[in-house]
N, C-alpha and C. Protein backbone atom coordinates (compact mmCIF):
# COMPACT_ATOMS: atom_id res chain seq x y z
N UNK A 1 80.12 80.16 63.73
CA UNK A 1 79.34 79.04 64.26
C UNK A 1 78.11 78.84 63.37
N UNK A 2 78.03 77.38 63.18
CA UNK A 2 76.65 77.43 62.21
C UNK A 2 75.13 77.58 62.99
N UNK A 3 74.31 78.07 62.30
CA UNK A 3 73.10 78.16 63.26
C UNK A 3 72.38 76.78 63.07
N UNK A 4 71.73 76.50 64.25
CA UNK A 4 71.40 75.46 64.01
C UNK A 4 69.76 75.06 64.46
N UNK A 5 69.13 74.39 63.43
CA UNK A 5 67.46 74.53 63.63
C UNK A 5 67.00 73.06 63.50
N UNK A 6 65.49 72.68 64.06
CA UNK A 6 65.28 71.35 64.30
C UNK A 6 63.65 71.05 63.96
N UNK A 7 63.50 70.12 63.14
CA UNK A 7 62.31 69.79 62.94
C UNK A 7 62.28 68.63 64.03
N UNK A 8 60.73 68.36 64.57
CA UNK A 8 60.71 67.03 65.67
C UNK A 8 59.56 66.99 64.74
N UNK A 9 59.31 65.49 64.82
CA UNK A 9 58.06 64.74 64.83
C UNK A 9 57.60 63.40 65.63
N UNK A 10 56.52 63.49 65.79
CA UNK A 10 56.02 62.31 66.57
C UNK A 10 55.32 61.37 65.94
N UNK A 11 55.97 59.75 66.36
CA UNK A 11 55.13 58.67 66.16
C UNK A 11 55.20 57.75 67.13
N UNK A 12 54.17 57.13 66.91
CA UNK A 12 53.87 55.91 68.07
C UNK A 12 55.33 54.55 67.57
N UNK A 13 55.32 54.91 65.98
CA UNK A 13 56.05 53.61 65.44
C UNK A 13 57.28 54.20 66.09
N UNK A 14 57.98 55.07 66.47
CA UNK A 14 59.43 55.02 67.12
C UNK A 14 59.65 54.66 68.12
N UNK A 15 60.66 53.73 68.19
CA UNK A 15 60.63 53.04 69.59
C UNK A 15 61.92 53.83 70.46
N UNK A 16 62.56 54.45 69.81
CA UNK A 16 64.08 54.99 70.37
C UNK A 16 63.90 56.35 69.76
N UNK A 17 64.63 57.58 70.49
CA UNK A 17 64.66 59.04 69.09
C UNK A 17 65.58 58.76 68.06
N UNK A 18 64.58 59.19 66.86
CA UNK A 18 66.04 59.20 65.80
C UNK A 18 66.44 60.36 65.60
N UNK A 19 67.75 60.83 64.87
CA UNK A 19 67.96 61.92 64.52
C UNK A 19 69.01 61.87 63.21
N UNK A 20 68.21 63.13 62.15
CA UNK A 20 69.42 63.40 61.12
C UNK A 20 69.75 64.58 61.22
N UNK A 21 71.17 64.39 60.69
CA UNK A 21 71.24 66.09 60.31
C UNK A 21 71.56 66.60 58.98
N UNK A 22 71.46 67.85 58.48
CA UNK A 22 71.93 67.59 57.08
C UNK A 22 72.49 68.92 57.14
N UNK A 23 73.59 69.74 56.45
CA UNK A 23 74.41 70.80 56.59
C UNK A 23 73.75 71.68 55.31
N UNK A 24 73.16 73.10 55.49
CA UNK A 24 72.36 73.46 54.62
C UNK A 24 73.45 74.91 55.05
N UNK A 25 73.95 75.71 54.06
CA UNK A 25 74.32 76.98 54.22
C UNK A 25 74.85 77.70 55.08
N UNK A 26 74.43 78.63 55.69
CA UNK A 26 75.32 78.69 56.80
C UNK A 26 74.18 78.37 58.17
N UNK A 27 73.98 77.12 57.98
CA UNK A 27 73.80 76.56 59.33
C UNK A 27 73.66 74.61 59.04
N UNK A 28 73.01 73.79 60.28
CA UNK A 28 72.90 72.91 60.31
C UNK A 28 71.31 72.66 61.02
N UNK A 29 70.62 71.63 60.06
CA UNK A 29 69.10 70.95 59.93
C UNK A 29 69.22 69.81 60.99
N UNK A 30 68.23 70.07 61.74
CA UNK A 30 68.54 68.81 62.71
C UNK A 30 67.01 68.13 62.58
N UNK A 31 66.48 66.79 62.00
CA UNK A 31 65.60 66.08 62.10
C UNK A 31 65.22 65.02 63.26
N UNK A 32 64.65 65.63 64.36
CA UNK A 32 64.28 64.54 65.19
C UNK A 32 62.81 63.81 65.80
N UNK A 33 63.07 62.24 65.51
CA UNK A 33 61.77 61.41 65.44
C UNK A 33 61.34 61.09 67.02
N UNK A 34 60.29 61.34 67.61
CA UNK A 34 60.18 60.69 68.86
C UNK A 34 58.25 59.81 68.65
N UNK A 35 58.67 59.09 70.11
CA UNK A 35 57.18 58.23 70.33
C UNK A 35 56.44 58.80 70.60
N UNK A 36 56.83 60.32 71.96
CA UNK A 36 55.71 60.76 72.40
C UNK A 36 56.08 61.48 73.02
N UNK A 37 55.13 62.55 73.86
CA UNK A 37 55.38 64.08 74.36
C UNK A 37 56.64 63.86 75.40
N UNK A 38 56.88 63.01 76.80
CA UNK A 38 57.33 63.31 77.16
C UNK A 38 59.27 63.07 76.42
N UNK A 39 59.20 62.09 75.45
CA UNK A 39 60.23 62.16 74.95
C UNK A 39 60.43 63.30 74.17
N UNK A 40 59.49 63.81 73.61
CA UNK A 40 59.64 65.29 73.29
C UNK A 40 60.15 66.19 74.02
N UNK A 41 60.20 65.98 75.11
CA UNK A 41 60.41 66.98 75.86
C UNK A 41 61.60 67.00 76.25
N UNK A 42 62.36 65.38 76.44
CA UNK A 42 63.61 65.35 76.93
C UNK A 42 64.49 65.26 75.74
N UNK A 43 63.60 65.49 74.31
CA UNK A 43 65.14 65.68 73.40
C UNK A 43 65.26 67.01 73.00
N UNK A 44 63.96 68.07 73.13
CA UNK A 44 64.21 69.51 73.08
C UNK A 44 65.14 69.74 74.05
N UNK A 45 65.23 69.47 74.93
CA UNK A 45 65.93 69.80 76.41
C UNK A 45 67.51 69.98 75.73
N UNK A 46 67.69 68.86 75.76
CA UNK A 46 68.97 68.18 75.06
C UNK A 46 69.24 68.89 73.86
N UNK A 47 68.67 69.59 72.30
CA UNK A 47 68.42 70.21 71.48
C UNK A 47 69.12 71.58 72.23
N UNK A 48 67.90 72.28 72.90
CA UNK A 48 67.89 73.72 73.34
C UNK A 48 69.63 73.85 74.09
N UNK A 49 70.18 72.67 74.85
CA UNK A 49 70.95 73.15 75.40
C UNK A 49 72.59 72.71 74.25
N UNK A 50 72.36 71.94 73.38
CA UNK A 50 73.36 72.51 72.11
C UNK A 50 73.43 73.52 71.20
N UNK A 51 72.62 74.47 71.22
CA UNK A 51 72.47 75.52 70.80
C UNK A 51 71.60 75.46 69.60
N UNK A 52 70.80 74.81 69.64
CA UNK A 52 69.59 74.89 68.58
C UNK A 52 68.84 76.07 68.63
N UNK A 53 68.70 76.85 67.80
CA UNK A 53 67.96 78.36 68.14
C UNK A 53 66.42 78.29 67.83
N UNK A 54 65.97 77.39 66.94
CA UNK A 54 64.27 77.27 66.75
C UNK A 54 64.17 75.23 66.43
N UNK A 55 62.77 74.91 67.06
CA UNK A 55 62.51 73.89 67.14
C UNK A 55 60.79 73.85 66.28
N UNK A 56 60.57 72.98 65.40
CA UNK A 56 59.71 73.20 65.01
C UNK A 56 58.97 71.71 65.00
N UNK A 57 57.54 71.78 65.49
CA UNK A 57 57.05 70.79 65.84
C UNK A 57 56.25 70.22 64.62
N UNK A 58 56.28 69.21 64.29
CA UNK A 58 54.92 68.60 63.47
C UNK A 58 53.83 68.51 63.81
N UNK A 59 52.58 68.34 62.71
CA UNK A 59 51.43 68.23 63.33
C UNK A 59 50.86 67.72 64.02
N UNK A 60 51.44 66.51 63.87
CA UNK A 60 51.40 65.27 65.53
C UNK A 60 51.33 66.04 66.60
N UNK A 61 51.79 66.71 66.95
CA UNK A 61 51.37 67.73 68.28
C UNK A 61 50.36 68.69 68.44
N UNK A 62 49.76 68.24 69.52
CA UNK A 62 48.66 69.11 69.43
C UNK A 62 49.25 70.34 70.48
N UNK A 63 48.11 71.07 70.67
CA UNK A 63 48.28 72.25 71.73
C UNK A 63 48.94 71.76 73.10
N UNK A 64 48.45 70.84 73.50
CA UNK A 64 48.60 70.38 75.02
C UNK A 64 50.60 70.04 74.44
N UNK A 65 50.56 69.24 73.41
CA UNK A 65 52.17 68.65 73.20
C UNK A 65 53.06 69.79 72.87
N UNK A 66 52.41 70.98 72.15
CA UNK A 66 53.26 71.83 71.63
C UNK A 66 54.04 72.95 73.62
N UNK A 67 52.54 73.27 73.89
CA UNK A 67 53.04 73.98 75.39
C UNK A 67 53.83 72.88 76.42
N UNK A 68 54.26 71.87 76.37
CA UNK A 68 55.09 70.79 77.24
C UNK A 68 56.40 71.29 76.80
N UNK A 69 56.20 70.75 75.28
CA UNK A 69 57.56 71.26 74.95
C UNK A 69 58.20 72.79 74.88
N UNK A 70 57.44 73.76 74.65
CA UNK A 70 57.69 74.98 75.05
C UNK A 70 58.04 75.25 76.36
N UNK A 71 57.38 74.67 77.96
CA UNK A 71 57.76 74.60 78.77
C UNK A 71 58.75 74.26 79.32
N UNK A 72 59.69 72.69 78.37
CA UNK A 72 60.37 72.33 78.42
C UNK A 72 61.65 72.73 78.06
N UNK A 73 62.24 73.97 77.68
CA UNK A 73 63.00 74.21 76.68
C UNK A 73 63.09 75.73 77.56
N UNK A 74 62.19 76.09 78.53
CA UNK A 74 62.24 77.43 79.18
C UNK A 74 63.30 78.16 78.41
N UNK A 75 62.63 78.62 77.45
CA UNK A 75 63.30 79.82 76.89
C UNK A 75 64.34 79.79 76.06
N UNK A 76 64.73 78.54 76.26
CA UNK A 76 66.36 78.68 75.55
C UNK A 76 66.37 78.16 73.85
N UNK A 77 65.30 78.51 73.60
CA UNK A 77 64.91 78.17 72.06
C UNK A 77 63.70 78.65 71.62
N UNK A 78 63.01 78.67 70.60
CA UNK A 78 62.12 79.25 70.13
C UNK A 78 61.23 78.00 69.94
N UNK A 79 59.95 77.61 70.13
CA UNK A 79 59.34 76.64 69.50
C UNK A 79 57.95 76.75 68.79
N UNK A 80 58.32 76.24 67.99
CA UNK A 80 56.40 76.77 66.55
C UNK A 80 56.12 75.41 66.15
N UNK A 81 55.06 75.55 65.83
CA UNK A 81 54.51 74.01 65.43
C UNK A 81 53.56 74.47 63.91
N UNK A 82 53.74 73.38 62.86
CA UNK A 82 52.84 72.82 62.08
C UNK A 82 51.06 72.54 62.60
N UNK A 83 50.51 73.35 62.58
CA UNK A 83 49.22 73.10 63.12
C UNK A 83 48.35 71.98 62.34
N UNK A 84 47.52 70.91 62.54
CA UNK A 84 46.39 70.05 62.21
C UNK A 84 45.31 69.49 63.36
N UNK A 85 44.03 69.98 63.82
CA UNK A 85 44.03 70.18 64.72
C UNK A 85 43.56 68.86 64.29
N UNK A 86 43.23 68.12 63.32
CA UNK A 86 42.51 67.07 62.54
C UNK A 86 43.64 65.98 62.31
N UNK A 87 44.58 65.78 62.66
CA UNK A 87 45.79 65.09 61.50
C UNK A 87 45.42 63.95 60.59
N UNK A 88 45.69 63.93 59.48
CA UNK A 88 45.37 62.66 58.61
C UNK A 88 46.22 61.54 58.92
N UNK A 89 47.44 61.69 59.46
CA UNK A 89 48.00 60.50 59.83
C UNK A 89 47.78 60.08 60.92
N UNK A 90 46.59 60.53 61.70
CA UNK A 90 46.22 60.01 63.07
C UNK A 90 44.66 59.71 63.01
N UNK A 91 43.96 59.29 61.77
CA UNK A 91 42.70 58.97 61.28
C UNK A 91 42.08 60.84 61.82
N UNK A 92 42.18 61.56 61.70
CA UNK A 92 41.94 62.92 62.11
C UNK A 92 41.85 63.07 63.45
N UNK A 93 42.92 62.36 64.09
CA UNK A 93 42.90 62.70 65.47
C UNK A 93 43.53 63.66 65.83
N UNK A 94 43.68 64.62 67.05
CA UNK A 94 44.53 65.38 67.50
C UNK A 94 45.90 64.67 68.18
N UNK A 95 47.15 65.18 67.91
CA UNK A 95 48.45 64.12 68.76
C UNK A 95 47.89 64.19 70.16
N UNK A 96 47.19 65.19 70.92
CA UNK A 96 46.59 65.55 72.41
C UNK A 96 46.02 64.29 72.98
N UNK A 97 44.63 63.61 72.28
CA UNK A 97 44.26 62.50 72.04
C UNK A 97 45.03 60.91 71.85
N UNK A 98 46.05 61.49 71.05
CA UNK A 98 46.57 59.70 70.79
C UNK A 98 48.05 60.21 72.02
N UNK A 99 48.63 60.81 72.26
CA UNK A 99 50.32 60.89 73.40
C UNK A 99 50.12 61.24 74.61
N UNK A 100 48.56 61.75 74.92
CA UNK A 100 48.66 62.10 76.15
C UNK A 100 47.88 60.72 77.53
């Protein structure tokens, strides 16, 4: 079985989740785009329960977005985030500030 791992990121510009995947060695890359935390939360869900073993958040998430989705996923995946507590693509905002 291939293992399988997931970058998420968040933007306001997505109106729907996107997702790629790309087949890297012995596993499979899963890229997924969302608008905002709570869609974050319902595509880890969805993620964690195809057997995605780690989820890794972009900096768009702040603390408050990263523990939702950790909550969200109760256990059945691993989740780490890209830290910026500043982000440059959010004029140095925190994602906490602009999704919540």
């Amino acid at each position: 079985m291939k293992r399988k791992v997931c970058f998420m990121f968040v933007s306001a510009s997505v109106t729907q989740s996107m997702r790629m995947e790309m087949e890297y060695g012995p596993g499979l890359m899963i890229v997924v785009g969302v608008k905002d935390y709570r869609m974050a939360c319902d595509e880890a869900i969805k993620l964690a329960e195809e057997g995605v073993i780690l989820l890794e958040l972009c900096g768009g998430f702040g603390t408050v977005g990263h523990a939702m989705v950790t909550e969200a996923v109760n256990g059945k995946c691993q989740v780490g985030a890209v830290r910026f507590d500043n982000h440059p693509g959010f004029d140095g905002a925190s994602g906490d500030s602009k999704f919540l």
